[in-house]
Protein backbone atom coordinates (compact mmCIF):
# COMPACT_ATOMS: atom_id res chain seq x y z
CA UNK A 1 51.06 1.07 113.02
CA UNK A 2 51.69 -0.23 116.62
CA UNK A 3 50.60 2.07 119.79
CA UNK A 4 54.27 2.69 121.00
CA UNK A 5 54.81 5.12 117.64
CA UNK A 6 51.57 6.69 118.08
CA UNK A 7 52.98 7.64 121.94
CA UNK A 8 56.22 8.80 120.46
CA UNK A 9 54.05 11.12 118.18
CA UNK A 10 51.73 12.61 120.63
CA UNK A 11 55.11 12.89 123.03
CA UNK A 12 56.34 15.00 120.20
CA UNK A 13 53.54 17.20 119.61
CA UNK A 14 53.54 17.84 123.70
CA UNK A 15 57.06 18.98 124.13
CA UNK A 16 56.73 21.06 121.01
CA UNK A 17 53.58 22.86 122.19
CA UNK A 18 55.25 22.84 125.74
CA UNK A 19 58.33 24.74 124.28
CA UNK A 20 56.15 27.25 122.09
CA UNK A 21 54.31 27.96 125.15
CA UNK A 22 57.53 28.38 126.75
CA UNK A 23 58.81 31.10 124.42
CA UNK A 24 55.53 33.06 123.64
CA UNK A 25 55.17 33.52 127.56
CA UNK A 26 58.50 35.31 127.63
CA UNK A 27 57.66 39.20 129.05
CA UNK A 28 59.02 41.46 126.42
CA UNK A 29 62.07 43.10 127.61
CA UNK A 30 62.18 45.87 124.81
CA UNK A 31 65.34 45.42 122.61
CA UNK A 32 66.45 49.11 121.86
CA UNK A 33 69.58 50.82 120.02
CA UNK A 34 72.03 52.37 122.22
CA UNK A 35 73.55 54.70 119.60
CA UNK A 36 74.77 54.81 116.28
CA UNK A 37 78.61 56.16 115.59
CA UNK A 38 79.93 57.13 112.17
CA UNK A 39 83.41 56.99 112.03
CA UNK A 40 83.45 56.33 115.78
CA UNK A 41 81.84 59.69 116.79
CA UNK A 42 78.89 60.15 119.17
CA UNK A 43 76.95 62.38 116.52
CA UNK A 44 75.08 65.95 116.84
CA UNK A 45 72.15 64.40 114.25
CA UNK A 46 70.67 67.72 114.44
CA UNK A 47 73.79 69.75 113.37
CA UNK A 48 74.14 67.29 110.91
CA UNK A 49 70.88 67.68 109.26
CA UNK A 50 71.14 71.25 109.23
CA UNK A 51 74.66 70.67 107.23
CA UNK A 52 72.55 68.43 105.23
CA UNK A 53 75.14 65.93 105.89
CA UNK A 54 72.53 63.32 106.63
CA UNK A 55 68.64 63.42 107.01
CA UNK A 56 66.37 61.50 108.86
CA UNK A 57 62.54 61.57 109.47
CA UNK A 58 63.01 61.79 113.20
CA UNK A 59 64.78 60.87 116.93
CA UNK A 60 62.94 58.14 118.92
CA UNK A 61 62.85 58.73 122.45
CA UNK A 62 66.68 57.43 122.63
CA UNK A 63 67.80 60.33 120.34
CA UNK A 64 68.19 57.48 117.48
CA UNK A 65 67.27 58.32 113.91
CA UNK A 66 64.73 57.05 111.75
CA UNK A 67 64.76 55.97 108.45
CA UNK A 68 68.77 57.15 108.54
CA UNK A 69 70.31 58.34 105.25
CA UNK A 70 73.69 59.75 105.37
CA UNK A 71 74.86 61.47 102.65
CA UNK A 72 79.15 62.04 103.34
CA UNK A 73 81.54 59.53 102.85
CA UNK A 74 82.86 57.82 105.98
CA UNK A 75 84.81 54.45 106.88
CA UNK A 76 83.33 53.42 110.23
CA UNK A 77 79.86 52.48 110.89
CA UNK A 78 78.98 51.41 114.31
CA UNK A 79 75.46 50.47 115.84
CA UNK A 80 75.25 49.55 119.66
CA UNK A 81 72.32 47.76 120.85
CA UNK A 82 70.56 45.95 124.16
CA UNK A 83 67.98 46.04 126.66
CA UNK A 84 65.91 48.67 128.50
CA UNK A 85 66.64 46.33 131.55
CA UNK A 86 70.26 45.89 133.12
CA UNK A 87 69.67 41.82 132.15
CA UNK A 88 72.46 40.98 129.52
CA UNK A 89 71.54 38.80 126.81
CA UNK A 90 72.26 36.44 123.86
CA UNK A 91 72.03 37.95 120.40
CA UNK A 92 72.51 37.70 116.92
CA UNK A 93 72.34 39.86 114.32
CA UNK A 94 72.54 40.82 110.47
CA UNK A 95 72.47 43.38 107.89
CA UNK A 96 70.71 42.66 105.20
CA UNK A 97 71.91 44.98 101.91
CA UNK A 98 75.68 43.70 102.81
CA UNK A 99 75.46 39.81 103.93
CA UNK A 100 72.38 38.17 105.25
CA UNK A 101 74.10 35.02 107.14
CA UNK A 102 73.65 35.61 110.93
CA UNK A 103 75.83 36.09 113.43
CA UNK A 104 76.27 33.05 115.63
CA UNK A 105 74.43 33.92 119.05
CA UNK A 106 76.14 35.53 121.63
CA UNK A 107 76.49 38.43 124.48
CA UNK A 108 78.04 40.79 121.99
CA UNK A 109 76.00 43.78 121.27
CA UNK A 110 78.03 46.22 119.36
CA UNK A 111 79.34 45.65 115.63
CA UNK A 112 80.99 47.70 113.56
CA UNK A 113 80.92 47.98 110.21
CA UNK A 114 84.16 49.17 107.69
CA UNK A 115 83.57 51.13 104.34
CA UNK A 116 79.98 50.21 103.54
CA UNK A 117 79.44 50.36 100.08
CA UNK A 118 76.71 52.92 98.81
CA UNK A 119 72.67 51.82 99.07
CA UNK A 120 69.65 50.55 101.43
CA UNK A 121 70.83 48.54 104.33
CA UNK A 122 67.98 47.07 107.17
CA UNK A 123 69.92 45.89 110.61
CA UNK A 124 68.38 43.35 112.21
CA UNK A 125 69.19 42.14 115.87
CA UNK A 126 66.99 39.40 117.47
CA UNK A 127 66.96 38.81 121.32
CA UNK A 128 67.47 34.88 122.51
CA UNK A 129 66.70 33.09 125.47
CA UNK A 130 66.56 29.67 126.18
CA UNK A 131 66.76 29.40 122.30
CA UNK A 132 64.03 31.22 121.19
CA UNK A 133 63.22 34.18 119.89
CA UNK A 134 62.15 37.04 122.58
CA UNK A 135 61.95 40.34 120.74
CA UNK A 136 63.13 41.25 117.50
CA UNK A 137 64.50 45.45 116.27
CA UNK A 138 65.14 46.02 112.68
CA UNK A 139 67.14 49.83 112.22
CA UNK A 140 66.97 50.97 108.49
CA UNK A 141 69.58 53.50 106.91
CA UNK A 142 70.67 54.80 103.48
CA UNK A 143 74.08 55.65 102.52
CA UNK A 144 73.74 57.72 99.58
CA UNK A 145 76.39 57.62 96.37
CA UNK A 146 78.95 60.43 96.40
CA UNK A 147 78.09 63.60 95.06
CA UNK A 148 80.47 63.87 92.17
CA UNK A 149 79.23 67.42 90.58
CA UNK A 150 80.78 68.54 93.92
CA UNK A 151 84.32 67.38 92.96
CA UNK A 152 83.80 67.83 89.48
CA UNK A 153 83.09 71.59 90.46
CA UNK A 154 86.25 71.85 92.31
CA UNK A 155 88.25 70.43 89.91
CA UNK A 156 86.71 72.66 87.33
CA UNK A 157 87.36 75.57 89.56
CA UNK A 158 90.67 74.54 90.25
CA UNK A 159 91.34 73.93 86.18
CA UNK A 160 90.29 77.74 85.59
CA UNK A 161 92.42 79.01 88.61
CA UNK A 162 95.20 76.76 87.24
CA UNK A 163 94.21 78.14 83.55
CA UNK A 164 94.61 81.56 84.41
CA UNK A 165 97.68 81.53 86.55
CA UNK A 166 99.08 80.26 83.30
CA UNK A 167 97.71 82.66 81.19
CA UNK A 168 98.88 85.76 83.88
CA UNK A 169 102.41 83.65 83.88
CA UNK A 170 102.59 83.35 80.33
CA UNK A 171 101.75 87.24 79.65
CA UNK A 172 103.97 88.49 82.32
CA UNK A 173 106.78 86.30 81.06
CA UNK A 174 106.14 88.08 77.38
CA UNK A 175 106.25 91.19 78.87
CA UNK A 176 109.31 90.88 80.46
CA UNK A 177 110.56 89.18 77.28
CA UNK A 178 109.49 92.26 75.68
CA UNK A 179 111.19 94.61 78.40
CA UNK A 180 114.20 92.43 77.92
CA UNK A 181 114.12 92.89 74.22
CA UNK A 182 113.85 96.65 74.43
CA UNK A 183 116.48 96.51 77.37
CA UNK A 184 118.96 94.96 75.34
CA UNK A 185 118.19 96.96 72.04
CA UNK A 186 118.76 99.73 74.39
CA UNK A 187 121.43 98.98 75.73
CA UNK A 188 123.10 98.15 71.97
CA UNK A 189 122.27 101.60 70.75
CA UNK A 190 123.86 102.92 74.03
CA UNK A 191 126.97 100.72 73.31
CA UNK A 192 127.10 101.75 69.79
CA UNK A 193 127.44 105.18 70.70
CA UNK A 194 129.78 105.07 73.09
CA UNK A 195 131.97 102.93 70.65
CA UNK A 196 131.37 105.70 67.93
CA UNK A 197 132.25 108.69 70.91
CA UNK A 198 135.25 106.23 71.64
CA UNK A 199 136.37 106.25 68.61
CA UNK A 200 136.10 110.04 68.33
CA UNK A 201 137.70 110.85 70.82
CA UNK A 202 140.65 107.98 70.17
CA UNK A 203 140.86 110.20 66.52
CA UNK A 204 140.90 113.48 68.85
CA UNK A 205 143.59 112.17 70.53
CA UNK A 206 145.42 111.21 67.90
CA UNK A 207 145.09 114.20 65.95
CA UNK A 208 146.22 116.14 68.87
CA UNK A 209 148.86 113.98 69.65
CA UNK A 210 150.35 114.73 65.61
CA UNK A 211 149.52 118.75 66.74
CA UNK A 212 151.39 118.33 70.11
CA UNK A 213 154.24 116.52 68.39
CA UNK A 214 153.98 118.90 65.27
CA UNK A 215 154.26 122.26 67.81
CA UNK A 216 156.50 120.63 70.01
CA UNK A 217 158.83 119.95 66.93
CA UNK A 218 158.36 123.41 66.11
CA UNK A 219 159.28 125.01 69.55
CA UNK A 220 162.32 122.81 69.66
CA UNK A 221 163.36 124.35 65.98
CA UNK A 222 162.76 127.89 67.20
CA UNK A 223 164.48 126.92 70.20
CA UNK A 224 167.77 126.28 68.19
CA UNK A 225 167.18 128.90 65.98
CA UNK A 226 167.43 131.57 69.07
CA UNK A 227 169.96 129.62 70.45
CA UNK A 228 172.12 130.10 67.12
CA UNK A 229 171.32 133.85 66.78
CA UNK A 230 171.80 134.74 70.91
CA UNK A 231 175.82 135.56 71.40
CA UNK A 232 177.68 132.30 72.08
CA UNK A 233 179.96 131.83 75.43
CA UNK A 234 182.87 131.99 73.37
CA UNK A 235 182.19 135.59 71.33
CA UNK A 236 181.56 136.52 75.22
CA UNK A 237 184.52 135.10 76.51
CA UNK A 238 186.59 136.53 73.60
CA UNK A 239 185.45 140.01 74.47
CA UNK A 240 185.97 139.48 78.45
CA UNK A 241 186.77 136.60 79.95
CA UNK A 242 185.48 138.12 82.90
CA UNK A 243 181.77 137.27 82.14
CA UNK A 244 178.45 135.31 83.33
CA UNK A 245 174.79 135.26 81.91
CA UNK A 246 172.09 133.79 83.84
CA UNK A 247 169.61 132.90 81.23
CA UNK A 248 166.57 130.72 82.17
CA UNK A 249 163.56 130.89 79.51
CA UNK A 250 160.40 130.08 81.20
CA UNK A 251 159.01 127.82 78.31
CA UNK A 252 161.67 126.26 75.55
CA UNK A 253 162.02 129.62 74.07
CA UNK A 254 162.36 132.80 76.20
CA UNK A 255 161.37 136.62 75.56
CA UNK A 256 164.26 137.58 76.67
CA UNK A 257 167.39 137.72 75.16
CA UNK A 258 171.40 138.92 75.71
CA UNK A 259 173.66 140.30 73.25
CA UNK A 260 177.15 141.50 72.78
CA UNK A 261 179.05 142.91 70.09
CA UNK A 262 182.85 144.28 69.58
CA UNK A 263 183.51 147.31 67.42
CA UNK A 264 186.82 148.90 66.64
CA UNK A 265 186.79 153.16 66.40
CA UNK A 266 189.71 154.74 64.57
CA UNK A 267 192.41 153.49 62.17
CA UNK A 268 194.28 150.12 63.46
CA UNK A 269 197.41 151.12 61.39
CA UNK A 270 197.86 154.77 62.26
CA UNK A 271 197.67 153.35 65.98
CA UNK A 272 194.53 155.20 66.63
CA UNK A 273 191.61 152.61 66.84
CA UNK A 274 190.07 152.15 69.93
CA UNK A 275 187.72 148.59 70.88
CA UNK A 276 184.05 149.31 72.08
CA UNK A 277 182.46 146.49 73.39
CA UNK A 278 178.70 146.91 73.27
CA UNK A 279 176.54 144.37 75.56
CA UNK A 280 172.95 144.57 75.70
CA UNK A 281 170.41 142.48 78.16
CA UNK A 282 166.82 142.78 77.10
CA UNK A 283 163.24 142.55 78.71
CA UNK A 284 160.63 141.53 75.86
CA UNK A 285 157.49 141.80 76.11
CA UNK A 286 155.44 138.74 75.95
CA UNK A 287 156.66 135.35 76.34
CA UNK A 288 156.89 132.08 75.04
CA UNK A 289 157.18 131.92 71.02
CA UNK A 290 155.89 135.14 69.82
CA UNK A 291 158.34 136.82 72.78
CA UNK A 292 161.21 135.00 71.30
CA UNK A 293 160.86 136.16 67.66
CA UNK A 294 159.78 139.89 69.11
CA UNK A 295 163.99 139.21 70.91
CA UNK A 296 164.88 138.05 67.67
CA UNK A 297 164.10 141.42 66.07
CA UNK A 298 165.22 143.35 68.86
């Protein structure tokens, strides 16, 4: 081998230690986590471990958890991160458990992460300058698997409330079936009867109707009867023409009752009759029908 690629070798081995030198000299300038957001929150972690909505075993001196396991379902997952020091940097980053490529390096020091999947994740954020490596922070969490008893006990509980709102609307549907039933057997019976008292009384009717009709018949006879046997307007006229009767019967037939009758006294052919006219106007007692036939006697 000639001498010129031994001096590009030893050249080589220079720089490199001169560059290593360069980066392990670097003063540490303490990487840190600014804050974690679920959901883009700024989080209470102690209000959530007492809810038991996540658990951690404790807050570093920047109120970060340790060891992070979140047990809720959320969609946002956001982890801030930089230097104790107001110097900005270049980063890059990855989380193992979901991809492990880097991130290209860069000043951006706050990624967000959308609908992690459930398991063991380790964050991992490395501080660069000048191309090397300064300071390296690693940030482990847990994002536990939903707890499906939960929503299998509310959708039992929610089956058995749904159960036995069916079961209260089925029985209370029966028993108004039932109430219906009787209602309408009820009201059947009722009809019946009133049908039957209809009837009845349609027969009442009728049967006094034929009475009515029957009596009314019968006044009407008696009526002609007394008017036959009472003294005519022409037996009065014949006697006197000089004559009036008021008669006015309350009902069809009266209790009262007029009468007038012409004897002769003595012998017409010896010339020494004489005519008596005899008129009588009578007050019965009683009236209507029985009064009549008490004239009738008189």
């Amino acid at each position: 081998m000639s001498i010129s690629f031994y001096k590009k070798i030893i050249l080589i081995l220079i720089l490199s230690i001169i560059v290593a030198n360069n980066c392990f000299s670097k003063k540490i300038l303490n990487l840190k986590v600014d804050y974690i957001k679920i959901d883009n929150a700024y989080q209470n972690w102690g209000l959530l471990k007492i809810n038991e909505i996540v658990s951690y075993d404790s807050l570093n001196s920047d109120g970060i958890p340790q060891n992070l396991v979140i047990a809720t379902q959320f969609k946002l997952f956001t982890i801030k991160f930089g230097m104790n020091s107001l110097r900005s940097g270049q980063y890059r980053y990855r989380l193992i458990g979901l991809n492990n490529t880097w991130s290209k390096i860069g000043q951006r020091n706050e990624v967000s992460y959308f609908g992690l999947p459930a398991g063991k994740y380790n964050f991992v954020v490395q501080l660069y300058e000048n191309r090397c490596v300064i300071e390296e922070l690693k940030v482990q969490f847990e994002i536990m698997k939903p707890d499906n008893s939960r929503y299998s006990s509310i959708i039992v509980s929610i089956l058995i409330y749904t159960l036995i709102l069916v079961v209260l609307y089925i029985l209370k549907t029966n028993r108004l079936r039932k109430n219906q039933k009787i209602l309408e057997q009820t009201v059947k019976e009722r009809t019946t009867e009133i049908i039957l008292q209809k009837d009845e009384i349609s027969l009442q009717k009728s049967i006094a109707e034929e009475r009515h009709k029957e009596i009314t018949d019968s006044i009407n006879y008696a009526k002609r009867i007394q008017l036959a046997l009472l003294t005519s307007h022409e037996y009065w006229d014949s006697i006197s023409p000089e004559n009036f009767v008021i008669w006015q019967p309350k009902d069809v037939v009266s209790g009262d009752f007029h009468w007038a009758y012409q004897l002769t006294i003595g012998n017409k052919n010896l010339m020494t009759s004489q005519e008596i006219a005899i008129w009588c106007a009578a007050d019965c007692t009683g009236h209507g029908v029985p009064g009549a036939f008490m004239s009738m006697l008189g």
